[in-house]
Protein backbone atom coordinates (compact mmCIF):
# COMPACT_ATOMS: atom_id res chain seq x y z
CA UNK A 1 -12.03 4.07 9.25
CA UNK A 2 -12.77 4.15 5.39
CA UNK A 3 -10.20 3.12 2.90
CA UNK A 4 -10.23 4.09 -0.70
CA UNK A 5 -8.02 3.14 -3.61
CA UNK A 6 -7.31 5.69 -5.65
CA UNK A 7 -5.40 3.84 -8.11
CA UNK A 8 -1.80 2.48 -8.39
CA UNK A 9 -0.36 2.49 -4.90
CA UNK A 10 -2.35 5.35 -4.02
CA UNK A 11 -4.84 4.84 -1.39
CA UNK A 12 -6.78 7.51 1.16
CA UNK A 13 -6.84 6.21 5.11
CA UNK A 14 -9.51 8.53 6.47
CA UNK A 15 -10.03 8.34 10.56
CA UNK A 16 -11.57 10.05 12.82
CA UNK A 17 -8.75 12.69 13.54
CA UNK A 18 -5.90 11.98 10.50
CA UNK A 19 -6.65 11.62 6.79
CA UNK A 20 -3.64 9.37 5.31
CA UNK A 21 -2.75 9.55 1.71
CA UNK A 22 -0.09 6.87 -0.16
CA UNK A 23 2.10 6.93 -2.75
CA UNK A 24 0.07 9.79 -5.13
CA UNK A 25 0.14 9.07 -8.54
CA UNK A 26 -0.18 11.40 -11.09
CA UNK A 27 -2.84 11.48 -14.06
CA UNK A 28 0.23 10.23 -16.87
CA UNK A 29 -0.10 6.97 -15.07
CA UNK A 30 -3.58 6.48 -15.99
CA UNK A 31 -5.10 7.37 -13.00
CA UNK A 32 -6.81 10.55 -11.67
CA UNK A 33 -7.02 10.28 -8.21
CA UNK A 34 -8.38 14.17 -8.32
CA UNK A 35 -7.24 16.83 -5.52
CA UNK A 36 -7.54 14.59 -2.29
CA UNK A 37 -7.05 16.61 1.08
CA UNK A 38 -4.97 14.65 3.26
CA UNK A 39 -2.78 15.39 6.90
CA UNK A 40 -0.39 13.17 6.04
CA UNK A 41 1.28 11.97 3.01
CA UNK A 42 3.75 8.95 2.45
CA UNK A 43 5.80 8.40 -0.19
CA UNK A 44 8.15 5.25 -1.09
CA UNK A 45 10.66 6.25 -3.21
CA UNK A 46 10.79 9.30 -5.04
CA UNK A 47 9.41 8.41 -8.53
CA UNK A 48 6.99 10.61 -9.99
CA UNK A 49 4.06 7.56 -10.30
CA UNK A 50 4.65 7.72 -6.35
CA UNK A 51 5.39 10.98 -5.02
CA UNK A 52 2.86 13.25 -7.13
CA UNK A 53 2.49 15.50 -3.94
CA UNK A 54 1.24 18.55 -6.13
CA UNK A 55 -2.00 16.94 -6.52
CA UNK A 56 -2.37 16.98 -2.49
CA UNK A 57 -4.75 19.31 -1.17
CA UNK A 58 -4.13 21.20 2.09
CA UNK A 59 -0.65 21.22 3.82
CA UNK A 60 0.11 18.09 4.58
CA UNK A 61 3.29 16.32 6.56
CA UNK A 62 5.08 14.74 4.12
CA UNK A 63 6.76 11.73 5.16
CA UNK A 64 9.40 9.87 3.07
CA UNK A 65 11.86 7.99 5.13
CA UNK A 66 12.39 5.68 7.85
CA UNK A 67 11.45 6.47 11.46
CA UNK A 68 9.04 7.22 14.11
CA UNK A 69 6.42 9.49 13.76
CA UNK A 70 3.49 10.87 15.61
CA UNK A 71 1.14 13.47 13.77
CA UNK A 72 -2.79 13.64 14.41
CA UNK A 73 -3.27 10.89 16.36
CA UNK A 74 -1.69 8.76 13.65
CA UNK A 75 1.16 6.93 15.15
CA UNK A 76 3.72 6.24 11.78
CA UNK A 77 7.03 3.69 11.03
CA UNK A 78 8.96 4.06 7.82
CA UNK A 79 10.92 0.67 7.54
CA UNK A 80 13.94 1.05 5.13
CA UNK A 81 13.29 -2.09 2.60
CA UNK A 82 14.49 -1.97 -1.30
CA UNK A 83 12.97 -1.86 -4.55
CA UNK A 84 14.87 -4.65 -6.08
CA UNK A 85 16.42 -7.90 -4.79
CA UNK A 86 19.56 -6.96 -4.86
CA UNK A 87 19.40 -4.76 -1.74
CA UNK A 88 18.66 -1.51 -3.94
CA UNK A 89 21.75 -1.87 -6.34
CA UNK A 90 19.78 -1.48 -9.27
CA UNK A 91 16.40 0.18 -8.26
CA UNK A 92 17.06 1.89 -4.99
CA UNK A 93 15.70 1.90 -2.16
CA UNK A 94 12.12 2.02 -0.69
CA UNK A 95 10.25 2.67 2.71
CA UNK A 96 7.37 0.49 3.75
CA UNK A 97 5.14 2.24 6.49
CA UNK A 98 3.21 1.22 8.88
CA UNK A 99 0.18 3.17 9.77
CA UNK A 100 -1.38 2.89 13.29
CA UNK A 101 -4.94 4.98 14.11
CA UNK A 102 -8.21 3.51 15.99
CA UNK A 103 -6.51 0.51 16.82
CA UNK A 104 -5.91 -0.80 13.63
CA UNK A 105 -2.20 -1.32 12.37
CA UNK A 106 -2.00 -0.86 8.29
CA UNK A 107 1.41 -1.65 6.35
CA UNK A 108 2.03 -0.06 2.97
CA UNK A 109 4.78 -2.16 1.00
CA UNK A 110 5.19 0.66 -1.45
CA UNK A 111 7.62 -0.73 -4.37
CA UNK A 112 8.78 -3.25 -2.10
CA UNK A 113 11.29 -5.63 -4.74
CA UNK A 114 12.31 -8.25 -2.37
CA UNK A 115 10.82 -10.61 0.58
CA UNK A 116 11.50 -9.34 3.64
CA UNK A 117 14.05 -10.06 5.86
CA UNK A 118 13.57 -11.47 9.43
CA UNK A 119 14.44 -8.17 10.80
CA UNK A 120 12.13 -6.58 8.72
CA UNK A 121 9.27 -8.78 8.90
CA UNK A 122 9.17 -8.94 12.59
CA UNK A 123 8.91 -4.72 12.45
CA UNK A 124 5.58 -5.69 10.58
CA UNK A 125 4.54 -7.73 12.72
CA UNK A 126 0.70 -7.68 14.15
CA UNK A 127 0.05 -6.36 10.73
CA UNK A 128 -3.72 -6.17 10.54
CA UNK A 129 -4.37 -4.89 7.01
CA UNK A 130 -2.06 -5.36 4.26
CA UNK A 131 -1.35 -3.34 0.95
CA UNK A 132 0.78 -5.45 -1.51
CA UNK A 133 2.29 -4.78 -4.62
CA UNK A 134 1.44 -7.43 -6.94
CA UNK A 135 2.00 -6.83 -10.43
CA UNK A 136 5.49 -7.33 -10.94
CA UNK A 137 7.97 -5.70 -12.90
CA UNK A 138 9.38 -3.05 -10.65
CA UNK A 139 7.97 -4.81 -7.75
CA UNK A 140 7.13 -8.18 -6.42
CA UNK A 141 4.72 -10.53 -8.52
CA UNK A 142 1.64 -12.23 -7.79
CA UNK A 143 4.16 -15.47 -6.53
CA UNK A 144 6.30 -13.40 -4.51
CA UNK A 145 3.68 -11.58 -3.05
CA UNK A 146 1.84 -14.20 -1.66
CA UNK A 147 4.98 -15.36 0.11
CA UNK A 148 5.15 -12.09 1.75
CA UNK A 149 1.43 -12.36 2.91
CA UNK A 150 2.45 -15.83 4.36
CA UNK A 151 5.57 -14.38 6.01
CA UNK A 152 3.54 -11.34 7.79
CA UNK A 153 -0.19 -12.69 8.16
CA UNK A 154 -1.74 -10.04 7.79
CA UNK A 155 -5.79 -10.33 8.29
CA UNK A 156 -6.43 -8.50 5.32
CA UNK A 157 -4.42 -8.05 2.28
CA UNK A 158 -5.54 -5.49 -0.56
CA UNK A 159 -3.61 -5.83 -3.78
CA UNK A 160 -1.98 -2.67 -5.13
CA UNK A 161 0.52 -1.55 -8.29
CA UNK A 162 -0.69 -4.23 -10.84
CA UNK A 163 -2.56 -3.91 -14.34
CA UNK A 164 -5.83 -2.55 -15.09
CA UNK A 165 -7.72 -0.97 -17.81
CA UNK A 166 -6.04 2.42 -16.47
CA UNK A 167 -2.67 1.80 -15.67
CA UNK A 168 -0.37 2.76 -18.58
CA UNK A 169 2.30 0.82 -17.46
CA UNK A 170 2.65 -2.91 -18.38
CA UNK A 171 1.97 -4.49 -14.95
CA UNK A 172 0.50 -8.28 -14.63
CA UNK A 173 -2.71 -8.36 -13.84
CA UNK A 174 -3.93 -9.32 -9.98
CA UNK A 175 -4.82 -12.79 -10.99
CA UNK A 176 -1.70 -14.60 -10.20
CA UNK A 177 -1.81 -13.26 -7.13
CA UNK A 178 -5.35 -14.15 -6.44
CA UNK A 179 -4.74 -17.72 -7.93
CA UNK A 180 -1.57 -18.42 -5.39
CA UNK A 181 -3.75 -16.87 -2.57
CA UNK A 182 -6.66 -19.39 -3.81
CA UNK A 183 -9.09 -16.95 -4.52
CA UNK A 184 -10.95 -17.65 -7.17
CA UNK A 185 -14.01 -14.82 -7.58
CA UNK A 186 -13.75 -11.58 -5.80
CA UNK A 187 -16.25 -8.47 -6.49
CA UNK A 188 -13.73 -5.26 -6.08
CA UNK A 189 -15.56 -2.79 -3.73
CA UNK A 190 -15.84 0.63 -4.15
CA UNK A 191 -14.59 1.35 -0.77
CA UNK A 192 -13.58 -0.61 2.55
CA UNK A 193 -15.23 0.57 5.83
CA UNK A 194 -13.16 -0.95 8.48
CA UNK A 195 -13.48 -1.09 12.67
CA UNK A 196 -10.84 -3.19 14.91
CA UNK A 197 -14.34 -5.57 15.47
CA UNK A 198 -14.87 -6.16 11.88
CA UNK A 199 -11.30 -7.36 11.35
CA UNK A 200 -11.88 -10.61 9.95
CA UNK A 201 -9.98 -13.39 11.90
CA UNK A 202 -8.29 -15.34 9.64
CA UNK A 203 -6.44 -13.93 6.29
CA UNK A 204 -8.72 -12.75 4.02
CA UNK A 205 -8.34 -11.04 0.77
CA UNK A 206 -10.19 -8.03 -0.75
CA UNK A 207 -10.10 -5.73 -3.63
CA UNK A 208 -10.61 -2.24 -4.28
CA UNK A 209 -11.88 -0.79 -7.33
CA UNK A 210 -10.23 2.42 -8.13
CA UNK A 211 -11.91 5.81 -8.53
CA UNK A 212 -12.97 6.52 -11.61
């Protein structure tokens, strides 16, 4: 399975049979994530810096709300969670989803604004790869964040939705994150090629570098 971020909370999931894309941003947001083909799109919550679908090539299944789905292979959960922590009074709502293909079980927080709650968490649970918003603001912060990587222990946990030199929108930066996660020195990768085997066993943290 290879894993690119494409910037924001947009990342490509390509397996064997299903190409996954997340949360496409468009290029106002600083990014240009280009005209990825994908089979199956998720979206969060329907703000344009999340649910650019016209930059999608092909004809994908769009998902966007909670359930149970099965498409390619790909076996899909949309988890109703909220944007805020006030159970979506101000912001809304959002869907995390969890991805399942070649034996590996991905969760994409989306805009997730709260911690989770018990009922939540344990519909994440046996998480093996994490994607977790980071940079505040309309989401979770580097503090919170780690407390949700705590709560769902995840193997590994790729930061998503904070500041770079891209992003237009004033995000913090990943390094309070990395600093409550006690990483100190991490060399973003171009890509993540990933196999149930090379799982790493305890929690470990990576980041992406986006496309450029």
């Amino acid at each position: 399975m290879e894993i690119v971020w494409l910037g924001h909370a947009c990342f490509r999931i390509r397996g064997r049979e299903a190409t996954v894309l997340t949360d496409p941003c468009p290029p106002s947001s600083g990014y240009n994530i280009g005209k990825p083909t994908a089979d199956i799109v998720t979206l969060s919550h329907d703000h344009d810096a999340h649910s650019y679908t016209r930059a999608v090539s092909g004809h994908p299944v769009i998902l966007n709300a909670s359930g149970e789905y099965e498409i390619h292979g790909a076996f899909i959960t949309g988890i109703s969670t909220h944007h805020d922590d006030k159970k979506g009074e101000e912001l809304g709502s959002n869907v995390a989803f969890i991805v399942e293909m070649e034996d590996i079980r991905i969760c994409h927080l989306g805009d997730l604004g709260h911690t989770p709650s018990a009922e939540q968490a344990e519909d994440m649970t046996g998480v093996d790869i994490l994607f977790v918003p980071v940079g505040g603001g309309s989401t979770i912060d580097g503090v919170r964040a780690a407390e949700v990587v705590s709560l769902l222990e995840a193997r590994l946990v790729i930061p998503m939705h904070y500041k770079t030199e891209a992003l237009k929108d004033n995000l913090e930066p990943a390094d309070k994150f990395l600093k409550e996660m006690g990483v100190s020195a991490v060399e973003p990768l171009p890509k993540l090629t990933v196999s149930r085997g090379s799982l790493p066993a305890d929690t470990q943290v990576m980041l992406l570098d986006y496309r450029r």
